[in-house]
Protein backbone atom coordinates (compact mmCIF):
# COMPACT_ATOMS: atom_id res chain seq x y z
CA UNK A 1 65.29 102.26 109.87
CA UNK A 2 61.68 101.42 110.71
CA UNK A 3 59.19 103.90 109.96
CA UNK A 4 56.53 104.70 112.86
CA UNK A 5 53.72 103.76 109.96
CA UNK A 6 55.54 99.60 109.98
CA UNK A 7 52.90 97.52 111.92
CA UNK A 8 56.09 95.65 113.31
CA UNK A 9 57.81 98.84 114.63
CA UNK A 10 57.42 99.59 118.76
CA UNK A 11 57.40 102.49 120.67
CA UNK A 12 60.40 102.25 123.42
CA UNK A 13 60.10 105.38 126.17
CA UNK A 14 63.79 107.16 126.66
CA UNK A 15 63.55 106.33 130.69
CA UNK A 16 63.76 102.56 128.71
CA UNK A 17 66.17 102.62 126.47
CA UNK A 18 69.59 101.49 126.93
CA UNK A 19 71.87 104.04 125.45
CA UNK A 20 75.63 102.27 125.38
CA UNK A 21 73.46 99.13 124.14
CA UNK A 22 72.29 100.76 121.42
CA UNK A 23 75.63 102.77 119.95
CA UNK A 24 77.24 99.28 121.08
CA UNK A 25 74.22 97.65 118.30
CA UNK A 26 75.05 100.65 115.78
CA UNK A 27 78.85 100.15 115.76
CA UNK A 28 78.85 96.58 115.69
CA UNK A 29 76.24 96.99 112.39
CA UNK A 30 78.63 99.81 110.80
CA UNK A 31 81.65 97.43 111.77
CA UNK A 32 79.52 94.49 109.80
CA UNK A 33 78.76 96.70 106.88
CA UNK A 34 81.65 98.46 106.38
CA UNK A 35 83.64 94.78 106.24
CA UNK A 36 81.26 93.40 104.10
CA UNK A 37 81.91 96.59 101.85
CA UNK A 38 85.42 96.21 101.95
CA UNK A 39 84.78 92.62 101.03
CA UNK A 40 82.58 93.15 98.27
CA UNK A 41 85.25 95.85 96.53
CA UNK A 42 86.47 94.60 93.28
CA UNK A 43 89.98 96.91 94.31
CA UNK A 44 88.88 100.34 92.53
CA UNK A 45 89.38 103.19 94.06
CA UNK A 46 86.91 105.36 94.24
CA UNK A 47 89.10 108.50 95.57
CA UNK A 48 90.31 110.55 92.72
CA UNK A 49 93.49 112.95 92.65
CA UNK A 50 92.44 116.50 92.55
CA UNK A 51 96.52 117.45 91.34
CA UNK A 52 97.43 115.78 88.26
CA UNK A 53 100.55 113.42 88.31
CA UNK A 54 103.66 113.99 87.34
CA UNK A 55 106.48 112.25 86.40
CA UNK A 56 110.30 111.74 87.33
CA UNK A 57 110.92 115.28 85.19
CA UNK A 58 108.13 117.03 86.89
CA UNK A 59 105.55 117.05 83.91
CA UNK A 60 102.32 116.03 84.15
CA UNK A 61 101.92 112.60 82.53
């Protein structure tokens, strides 16, 4: 996100602004990112079990 300090950033008045073209613009970049996350995985989880497993016999392995 651009700060208001970035020379390149501009002001855009709320009677101006587009709402369902900007949440369209901010799915379709959290869509992009989250694929290119996904993408980028190397297959590791990164949830871990907060119960311990168990086996066939019911103790934990």
């Amino acid at each position: 996100m651009k700060s208001i300090l970035d020379p390149s950033f501009r002001y855009t008045s709320s009677a101006e602004t587009d709402l369902r073209k900007t949440f369209a613009r901010v799915r379709r970049d959290n869509r992009k990112q989250a694929l290119t996350t996904r993408a980028g995985a190397d297959g590791a989880s990164k949830v871990a079990s907060i119960f311990p497993r168990r086996n066939v016999s019911g103790h934990v392995a």
